[in-house]
C-alpha atoms as a PDB file:
ATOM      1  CA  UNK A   1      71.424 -22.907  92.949  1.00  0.00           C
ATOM      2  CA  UNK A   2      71.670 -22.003  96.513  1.00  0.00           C
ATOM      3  CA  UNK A   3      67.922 -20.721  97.055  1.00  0.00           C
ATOM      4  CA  UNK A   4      67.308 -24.144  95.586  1.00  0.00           C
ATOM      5  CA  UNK A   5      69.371 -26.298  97.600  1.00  0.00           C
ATOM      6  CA  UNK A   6      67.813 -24.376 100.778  1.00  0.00           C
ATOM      7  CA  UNK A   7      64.142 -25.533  99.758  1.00  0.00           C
ATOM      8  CA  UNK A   8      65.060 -28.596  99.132  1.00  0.00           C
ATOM      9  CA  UNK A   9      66.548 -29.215 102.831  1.00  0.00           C
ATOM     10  CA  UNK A  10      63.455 -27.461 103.277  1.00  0.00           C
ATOM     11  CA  UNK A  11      61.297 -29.565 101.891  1.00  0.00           C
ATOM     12  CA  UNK A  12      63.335 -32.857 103.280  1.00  0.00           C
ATOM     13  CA  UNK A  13      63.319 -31.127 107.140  1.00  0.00           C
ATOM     14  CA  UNK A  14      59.235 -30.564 106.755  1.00  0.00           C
ATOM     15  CA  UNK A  15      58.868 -34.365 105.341  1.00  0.00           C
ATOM     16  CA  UNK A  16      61.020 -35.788 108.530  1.00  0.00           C
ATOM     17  CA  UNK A  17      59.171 -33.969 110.702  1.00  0.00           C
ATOM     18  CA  UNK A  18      56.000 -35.425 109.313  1.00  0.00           C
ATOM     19  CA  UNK A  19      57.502 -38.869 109.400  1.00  0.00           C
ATOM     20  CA  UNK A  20      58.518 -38.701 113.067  1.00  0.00           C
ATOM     21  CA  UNK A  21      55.104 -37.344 114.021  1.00  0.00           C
ATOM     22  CA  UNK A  22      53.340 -40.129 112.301  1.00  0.00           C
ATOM     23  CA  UNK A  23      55.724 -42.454 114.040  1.00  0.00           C
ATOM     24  CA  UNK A  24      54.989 -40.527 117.185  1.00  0.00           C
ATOM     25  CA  UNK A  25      51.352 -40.735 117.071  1.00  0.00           C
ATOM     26  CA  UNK A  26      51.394 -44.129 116.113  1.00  0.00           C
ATOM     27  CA  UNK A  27      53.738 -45.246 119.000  1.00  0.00           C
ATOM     28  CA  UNK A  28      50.920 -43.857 121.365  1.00  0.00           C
ATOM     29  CA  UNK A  29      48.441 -45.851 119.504  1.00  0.00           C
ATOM     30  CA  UNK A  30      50.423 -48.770 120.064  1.00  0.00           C
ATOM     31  CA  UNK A  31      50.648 -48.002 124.347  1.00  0.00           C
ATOM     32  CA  UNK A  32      47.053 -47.078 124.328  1.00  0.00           C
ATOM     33  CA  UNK A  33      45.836 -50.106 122.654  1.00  0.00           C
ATOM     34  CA  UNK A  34      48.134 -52.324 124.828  1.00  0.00           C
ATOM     35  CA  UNK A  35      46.807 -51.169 128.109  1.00  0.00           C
ATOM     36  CA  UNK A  36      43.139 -50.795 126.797  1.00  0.00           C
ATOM     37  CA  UNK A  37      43.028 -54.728 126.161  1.00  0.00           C
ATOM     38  CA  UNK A  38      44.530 -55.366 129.252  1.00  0.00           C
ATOM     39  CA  UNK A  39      42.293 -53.664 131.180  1.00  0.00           C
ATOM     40  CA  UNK A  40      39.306 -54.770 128.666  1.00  0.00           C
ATOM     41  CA  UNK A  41      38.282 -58.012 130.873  1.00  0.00           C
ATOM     42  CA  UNK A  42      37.535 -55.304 133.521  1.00  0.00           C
ATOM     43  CA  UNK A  43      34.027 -54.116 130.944  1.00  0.00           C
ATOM     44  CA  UNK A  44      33.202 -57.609 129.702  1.00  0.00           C
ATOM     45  CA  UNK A  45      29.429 -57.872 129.002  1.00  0.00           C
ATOM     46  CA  UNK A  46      27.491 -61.037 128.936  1.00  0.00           C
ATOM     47  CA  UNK A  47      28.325 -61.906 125.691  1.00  0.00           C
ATOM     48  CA  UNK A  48      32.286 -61.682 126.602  1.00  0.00           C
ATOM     49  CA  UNK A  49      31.339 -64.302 129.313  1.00  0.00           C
ATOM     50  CA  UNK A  50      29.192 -66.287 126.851  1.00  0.00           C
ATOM     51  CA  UNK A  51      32.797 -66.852 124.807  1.00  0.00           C
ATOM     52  CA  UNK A  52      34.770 -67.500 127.990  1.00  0.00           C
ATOM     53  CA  UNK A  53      32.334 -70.396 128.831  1.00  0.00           C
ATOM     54  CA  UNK A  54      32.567 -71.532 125.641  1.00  0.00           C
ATOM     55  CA  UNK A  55      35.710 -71.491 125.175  1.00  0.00           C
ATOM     56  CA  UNK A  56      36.390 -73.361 128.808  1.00  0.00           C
ATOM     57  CA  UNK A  57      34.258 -76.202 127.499  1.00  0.00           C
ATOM     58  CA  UNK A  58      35.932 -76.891 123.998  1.00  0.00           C
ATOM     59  CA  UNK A  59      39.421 -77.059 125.875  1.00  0.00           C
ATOM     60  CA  UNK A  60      37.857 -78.721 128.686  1.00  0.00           C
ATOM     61  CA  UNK A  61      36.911 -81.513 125.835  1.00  0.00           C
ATOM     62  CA  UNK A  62      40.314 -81.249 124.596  1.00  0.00           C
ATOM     63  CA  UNK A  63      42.299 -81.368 127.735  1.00  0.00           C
ATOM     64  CA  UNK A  64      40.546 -84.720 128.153  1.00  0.00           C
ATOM     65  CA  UNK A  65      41.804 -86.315 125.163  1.00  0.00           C
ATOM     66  CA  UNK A  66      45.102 -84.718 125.214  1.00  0.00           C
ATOM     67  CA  UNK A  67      47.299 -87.556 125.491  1.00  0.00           C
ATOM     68  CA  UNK A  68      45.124 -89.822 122.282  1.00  0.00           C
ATOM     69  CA  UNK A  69      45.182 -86.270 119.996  1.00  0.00           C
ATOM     70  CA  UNK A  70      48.999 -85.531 120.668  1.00  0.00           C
ATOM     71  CA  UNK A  71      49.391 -88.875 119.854  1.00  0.00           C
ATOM     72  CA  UNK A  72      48.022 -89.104 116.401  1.00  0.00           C
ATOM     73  CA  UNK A  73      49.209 -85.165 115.287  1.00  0.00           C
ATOM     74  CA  UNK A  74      52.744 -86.474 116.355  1.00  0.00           C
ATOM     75  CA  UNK A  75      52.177 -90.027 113.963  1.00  0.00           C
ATOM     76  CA  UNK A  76      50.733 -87.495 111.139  1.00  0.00           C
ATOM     77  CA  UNK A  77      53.741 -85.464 111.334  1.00  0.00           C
ATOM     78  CA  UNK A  78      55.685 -88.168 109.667  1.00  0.00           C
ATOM     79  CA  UNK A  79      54.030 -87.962 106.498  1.00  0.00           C
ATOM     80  CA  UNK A  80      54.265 -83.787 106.219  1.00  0.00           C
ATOM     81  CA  UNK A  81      56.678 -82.503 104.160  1.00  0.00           C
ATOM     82  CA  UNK A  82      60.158 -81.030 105.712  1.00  0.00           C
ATOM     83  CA  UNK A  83      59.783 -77.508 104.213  1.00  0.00           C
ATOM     84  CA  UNK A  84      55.802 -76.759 105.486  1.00  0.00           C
ATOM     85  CA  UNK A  85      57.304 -77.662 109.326  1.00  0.00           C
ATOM     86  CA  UNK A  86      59.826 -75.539 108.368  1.00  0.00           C
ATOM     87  CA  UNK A  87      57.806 -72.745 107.499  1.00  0.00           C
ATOM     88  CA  UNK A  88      55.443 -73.067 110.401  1.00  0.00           C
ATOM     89  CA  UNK A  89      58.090 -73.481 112.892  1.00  0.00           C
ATOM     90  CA  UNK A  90      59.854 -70.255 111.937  1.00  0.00           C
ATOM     91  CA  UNK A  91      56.984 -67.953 110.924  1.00  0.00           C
ATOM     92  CA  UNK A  92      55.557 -68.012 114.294  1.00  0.00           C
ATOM     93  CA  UNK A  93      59.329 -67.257 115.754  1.00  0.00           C
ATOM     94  CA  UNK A  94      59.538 -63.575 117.139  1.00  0.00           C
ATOM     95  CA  UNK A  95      62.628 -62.520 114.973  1.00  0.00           C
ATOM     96  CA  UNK A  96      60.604 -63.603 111.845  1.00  0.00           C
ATOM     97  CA  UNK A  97      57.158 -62.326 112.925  1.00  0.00           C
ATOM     98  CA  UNK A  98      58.303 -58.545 113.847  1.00  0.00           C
ATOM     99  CA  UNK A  99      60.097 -58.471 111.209  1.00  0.00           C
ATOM    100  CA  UNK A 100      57.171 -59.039 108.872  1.00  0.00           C
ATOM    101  CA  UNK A 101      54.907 -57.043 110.789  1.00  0.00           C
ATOM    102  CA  UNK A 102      57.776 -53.976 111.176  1.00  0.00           C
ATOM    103  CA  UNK A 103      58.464 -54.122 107.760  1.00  0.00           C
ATOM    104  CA  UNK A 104      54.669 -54.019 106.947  1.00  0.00           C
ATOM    105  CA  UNK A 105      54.035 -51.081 109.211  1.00  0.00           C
ATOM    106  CA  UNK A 106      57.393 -49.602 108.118  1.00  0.00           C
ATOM    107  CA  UNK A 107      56.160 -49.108 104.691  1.00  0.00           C
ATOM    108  CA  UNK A 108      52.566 -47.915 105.418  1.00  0.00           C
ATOM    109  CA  UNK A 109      54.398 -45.495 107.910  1.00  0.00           C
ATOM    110  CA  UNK A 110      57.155 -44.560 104.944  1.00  0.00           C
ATOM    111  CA  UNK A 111      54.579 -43.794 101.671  1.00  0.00           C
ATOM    112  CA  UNK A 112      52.431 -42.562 104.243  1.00  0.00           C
ATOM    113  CA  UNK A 113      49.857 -45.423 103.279  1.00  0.00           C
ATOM    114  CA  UNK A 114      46.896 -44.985 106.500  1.00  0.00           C
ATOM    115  CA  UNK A 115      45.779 -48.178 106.205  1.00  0.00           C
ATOM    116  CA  UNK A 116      48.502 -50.018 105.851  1.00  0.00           C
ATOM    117  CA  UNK A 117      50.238 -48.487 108.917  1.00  0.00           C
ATOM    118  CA  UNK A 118      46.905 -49.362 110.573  1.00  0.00           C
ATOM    119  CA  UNK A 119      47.405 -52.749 110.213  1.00  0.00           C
ATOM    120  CA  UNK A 120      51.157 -52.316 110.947  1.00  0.00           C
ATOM    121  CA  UNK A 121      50.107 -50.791 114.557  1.00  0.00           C
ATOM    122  CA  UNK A 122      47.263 -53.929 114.780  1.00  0.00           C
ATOM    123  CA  UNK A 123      49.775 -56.292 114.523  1.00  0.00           C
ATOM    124  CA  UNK A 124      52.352 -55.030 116.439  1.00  0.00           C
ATOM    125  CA  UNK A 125      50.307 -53.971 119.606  1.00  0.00           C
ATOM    126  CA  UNK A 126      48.374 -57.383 119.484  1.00  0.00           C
ATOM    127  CA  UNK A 127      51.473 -59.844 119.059  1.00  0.00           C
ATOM    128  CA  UNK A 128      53.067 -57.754 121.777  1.00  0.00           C
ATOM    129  CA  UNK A 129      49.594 -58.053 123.835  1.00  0.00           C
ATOM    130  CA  UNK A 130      49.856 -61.695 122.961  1.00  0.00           C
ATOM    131  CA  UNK A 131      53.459 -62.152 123.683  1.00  0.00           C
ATOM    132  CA  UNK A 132      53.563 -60.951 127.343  1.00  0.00           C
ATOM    133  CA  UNK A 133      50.471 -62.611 128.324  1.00  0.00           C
ATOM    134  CA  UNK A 134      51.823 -66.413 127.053  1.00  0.00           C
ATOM    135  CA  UNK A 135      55.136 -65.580 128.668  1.00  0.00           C
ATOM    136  CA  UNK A 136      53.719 -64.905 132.156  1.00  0.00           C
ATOM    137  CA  UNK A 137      51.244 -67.952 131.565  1.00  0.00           C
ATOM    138  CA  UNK A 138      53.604 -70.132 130.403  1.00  0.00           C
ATOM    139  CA  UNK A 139      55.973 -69.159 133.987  1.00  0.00           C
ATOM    140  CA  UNK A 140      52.827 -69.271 136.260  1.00  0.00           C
ATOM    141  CA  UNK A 141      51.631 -72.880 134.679  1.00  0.00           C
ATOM    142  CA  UNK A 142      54.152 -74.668 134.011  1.00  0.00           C
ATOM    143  CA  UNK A 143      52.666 -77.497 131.932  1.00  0.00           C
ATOM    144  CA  UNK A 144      54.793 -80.078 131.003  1.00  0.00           C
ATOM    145  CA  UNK A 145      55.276 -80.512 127.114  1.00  0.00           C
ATOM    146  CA  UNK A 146      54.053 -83.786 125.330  1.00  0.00           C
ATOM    147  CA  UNK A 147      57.819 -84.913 124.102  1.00  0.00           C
ATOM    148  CA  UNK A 148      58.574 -85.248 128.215  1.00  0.00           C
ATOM    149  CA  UNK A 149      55.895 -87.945 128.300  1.00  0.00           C
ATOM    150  CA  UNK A 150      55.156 -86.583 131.522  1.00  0.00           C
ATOM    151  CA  UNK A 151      51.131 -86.604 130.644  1.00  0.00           C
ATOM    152  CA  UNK A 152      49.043 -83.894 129.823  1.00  0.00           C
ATOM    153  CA  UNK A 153      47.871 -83.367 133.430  1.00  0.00           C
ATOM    154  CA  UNK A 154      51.611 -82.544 134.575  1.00  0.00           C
ATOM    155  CA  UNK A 155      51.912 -79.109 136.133  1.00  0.00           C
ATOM    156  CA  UNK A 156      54.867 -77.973 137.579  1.00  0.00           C
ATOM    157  CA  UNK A 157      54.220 -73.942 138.306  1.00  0.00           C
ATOM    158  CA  UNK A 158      57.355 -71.559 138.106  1.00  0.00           C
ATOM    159  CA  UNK A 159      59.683 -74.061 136.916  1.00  0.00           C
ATOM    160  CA  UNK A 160      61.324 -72.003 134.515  1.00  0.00           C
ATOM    161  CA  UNK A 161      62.591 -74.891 131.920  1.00  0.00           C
ATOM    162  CA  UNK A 162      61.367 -74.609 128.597  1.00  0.00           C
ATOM    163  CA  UNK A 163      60.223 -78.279 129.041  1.00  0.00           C
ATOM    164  CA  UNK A 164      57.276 -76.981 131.268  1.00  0.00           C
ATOM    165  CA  UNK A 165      56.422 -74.115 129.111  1.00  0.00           C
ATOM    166  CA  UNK A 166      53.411 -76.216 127.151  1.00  0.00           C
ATOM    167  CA  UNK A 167      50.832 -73.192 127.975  1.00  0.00           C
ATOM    168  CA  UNK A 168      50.325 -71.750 125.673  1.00  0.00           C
ATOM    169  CA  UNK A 169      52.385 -71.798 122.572  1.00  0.00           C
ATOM    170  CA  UNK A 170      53.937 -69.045 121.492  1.00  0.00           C
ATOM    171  CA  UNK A 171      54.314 -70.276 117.921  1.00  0.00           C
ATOM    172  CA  UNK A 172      50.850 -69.865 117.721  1.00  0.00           C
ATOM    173  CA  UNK A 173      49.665 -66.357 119.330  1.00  0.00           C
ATOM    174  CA  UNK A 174      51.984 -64.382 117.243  1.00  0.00           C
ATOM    175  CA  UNK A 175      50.814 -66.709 113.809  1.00  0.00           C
ATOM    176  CA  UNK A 176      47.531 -66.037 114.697  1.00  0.00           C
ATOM    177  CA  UNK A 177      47.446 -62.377 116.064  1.00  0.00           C
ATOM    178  CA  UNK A 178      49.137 -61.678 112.609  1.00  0.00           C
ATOM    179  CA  UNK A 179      47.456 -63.722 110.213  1.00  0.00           C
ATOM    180  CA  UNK A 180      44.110 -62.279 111.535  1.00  0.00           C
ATOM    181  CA  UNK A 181      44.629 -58.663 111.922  1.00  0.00           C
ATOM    182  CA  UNK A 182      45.520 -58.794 107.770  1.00  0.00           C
ATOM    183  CA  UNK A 183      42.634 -60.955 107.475  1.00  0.00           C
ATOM    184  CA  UNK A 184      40.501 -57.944 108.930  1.00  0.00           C
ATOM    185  CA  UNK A 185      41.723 -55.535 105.948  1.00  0.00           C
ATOM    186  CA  UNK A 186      39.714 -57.479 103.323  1.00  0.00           C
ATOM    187  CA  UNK A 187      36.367 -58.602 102.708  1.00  0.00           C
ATOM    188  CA  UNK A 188      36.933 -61.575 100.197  1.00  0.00           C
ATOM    189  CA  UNK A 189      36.001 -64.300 101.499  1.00  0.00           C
ATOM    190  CA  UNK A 190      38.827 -66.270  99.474  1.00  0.00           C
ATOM    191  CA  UNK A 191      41.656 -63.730 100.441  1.00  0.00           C
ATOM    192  CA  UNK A 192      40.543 -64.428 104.138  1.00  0.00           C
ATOM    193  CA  UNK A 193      40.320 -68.239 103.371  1.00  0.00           C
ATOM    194  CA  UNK A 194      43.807 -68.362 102.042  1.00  0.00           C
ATOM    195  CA  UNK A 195      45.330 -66.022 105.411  1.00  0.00           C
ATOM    196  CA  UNK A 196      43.746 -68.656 108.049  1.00  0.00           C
ATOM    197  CA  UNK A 197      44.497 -71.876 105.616  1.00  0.00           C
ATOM    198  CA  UNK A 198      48.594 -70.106 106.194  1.00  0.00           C
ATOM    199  CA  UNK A 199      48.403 -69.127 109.731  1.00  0.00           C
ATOM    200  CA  UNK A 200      47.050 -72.499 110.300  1.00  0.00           C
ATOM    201  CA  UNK A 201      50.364 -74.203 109.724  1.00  0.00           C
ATOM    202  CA  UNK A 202      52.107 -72.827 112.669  1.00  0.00           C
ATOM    203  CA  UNK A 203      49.450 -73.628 115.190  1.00  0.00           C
ATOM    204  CA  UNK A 204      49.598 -77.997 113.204  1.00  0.00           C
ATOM    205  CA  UNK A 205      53.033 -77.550 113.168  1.00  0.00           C
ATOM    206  CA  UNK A 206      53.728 -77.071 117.581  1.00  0.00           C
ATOM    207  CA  UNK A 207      51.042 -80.180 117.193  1.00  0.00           C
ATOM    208  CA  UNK A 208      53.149 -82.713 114.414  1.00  0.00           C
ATOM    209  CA  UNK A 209      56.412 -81.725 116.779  1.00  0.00           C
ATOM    210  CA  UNK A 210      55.163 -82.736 119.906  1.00  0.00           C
ATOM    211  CA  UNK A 211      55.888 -79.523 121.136  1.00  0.00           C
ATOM    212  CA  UNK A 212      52.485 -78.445 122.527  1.00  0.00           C
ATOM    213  CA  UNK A 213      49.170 -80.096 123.568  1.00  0.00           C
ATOM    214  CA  UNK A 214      45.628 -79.740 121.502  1.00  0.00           C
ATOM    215  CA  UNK A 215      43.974 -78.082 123.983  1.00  0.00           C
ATOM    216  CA  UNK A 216      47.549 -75.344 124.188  1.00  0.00           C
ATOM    217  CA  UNK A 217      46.873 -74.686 120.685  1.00  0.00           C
ATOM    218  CA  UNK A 218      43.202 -74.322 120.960  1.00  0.00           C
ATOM    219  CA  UNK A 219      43.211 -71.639 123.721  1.00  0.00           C
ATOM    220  CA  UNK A 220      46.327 -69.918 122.194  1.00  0.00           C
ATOM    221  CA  UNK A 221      44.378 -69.791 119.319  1.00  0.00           C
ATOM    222  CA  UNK A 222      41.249 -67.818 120.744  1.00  0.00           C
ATOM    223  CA  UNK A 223      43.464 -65.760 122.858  1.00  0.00           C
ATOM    224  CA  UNK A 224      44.854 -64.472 119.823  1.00  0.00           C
ATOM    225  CA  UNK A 225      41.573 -63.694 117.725  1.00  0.00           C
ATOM    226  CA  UNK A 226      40.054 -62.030 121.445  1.00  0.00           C
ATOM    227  CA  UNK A 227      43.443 -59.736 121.351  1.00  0.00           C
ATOM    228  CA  UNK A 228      43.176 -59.006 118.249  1.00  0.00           C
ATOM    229  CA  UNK A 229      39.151 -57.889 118.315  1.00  0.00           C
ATOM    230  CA  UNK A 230      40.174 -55.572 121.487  1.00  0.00           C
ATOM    231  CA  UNK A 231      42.913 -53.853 119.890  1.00  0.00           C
ATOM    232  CA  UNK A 232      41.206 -53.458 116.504  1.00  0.00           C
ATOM    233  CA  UNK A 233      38.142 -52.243 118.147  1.00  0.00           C
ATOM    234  CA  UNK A 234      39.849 -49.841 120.306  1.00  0.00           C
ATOM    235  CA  UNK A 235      41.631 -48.082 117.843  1.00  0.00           C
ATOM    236  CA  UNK A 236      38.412 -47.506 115.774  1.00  0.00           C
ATOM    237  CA  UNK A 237      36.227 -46.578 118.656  1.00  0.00           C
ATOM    238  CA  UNK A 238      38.563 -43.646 119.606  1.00  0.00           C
ATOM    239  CA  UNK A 239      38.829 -43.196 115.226  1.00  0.00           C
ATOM    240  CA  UNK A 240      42.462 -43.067 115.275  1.00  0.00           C
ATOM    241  CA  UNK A 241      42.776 -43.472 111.950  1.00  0.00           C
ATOM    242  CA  UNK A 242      40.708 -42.469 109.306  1.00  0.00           C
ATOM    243  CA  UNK A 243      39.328 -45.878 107.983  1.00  0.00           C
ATOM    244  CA  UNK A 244      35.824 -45.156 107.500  1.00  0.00           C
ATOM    245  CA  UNK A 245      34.760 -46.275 104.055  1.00  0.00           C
ATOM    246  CA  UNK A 246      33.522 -42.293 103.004  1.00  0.00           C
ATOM    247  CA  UNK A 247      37.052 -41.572 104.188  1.00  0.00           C
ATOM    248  CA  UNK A 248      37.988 -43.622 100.384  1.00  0.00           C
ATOM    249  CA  UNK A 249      35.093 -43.455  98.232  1.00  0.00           C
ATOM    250  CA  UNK A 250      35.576 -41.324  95.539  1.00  0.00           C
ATOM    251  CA  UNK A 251      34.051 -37.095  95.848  1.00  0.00           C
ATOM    252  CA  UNK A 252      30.447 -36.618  94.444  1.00  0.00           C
ATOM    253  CA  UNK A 253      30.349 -33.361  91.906  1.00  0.00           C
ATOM    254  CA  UNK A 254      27.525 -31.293  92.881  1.00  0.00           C
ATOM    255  CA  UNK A 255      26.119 -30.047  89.059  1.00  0.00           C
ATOM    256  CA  UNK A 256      24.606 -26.566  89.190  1.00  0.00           C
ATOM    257  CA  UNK A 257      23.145 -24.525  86.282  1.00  0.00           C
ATOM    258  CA  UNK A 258      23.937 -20.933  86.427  1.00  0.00           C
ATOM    259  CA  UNK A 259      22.891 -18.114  84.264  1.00  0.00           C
ATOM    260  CA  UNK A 260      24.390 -14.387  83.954  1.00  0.00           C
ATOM    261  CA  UNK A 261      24.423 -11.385  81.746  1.00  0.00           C
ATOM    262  CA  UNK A 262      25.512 -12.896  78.020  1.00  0.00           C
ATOM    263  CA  UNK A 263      26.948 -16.372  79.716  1.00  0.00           C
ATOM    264  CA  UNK A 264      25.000 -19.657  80.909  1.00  0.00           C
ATOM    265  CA  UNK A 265      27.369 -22.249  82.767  1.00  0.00           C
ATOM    266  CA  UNK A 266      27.485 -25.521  84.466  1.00  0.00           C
ATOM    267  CA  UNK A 267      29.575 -25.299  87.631  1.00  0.00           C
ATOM    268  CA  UNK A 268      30.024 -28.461  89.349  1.00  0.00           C
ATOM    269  CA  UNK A 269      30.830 -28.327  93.183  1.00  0.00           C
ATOM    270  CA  UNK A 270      33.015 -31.154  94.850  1.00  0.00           C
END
């Protein structure tokens, strides 16, 4: 009983051990990835700038018309139902969010499931990417929120009160950053449908509240899907995990005839 008491503490030690290292190396994957797509703007190409330009005209449009789109999101908002504000208010809140993307990398890290701690780590480093960047931007702009009828072109920089914390919302980085990195694990077209039509409620929701300008939500919005692109293609550039499709397709038998003295045999190699 003793000799098998010992292997089984054994056994449990070796399986901590491999735990903790996974947790380890997945830890560093996290800090790597953070200050990779930090420093990413650093290497943009021409395309990167193609996006930024892009991007500065669509909220360019939208900063325009501000004041007339807040207006009617805020009139909508009357007419959507209690519990879908509900849900997008609190699913882009931080306590909620971590705690659905810990307990998603938690179990990938757990059963020892590759992918899923892959997304686990893609989630985590990119809302925390995310989360950082909209606090200091939301300090260093301070745009006034619609509900102070201020106007959308009221800035009052460093202000501190969460009245002039408009840019950008924070409802709707960590919504998106999470709603798209488990977007990225499938290829349905449906399944991927069905992710953005959810994360999609947050980012409405800041709008029906009065909480947060068009334009906010807009660049919020890209932010997040540009984080989450750097992070994701970090992590498989330096093959951190083994996510390569040959990594999961199924082993090809090699079939061989072979002949000896009184014996013919098919060996198959795999």
């Amino acid at each position: 009983d003793s000799l098998v008491e010992s292997k089984m503490v054994i056994v449990d030690t070796i399986k901590k051990e491999s735990i903790w290292n996974r947790f380890k190396y997945d830890a560093t994957s996290m800090g790597r990835g953070f200050v990779h797509t930090y420093a990413r703007p650093l290497h943009w190409e021409k395309q990167d700038y193609l996006i930024l330009g892009a991007t500065a005209v669509g909220t360019g449009i939208l900063f325009a018309t501000d004041e007339q789109t807040s207006a009617y999101f805020v009139e909508q908002g009357e007419d959507i139902p209690q519990g879908i504000q509900d849900f997008g208010f609190y699913f882009g809140k931080p306590l909620v969010n971590y705690g659905l993307t810990g307990s998603i990398y938690l179990y990938g890290l757990l059963a020892n499931n590759e992918k899923v701690r892959y997304t686990g780590v893609l989630m985590i480093t990119s809302a925390s990417v995310g989360g950082l960047l909209q606090q200091v931007l939301k300090t260093a702009t301070g745009r006034a929120r619609p509900s102070t009828n201020l106007g959308s072109h009221y800035f009052d920089p460093f202000n501190g009160s969460p009245a002039y914390s408009s840019f950008p919302s924070g409802h709707t980085v960590l919504s998106v950053t999470t709603v798209y990195a488990i977007s990225k694990q499938f290829k349905s077209p449906w399944i991927k449908g069905g992710l953005f039509l959810v994360g999609s409620i947050t980012p409405l929701s800041r709008l029906w509240a009065g909480a947060h300008w068009a334009s906010d939500v807009l660049l919020s919005t890209v932010m997040s899907v540009a984080i989450v692109e750097s992070v994701d293609a970090y992590l498989k550039k330096e093959r951190r995990y083994q996510l390569h499709p040959d990594t999961f397709a199924p082993k090809k038998i090699s079939w061989n005839l072979r002949a000896g003295f009184n014996q013919v045999g098919l060996v198959g190699t795999f």
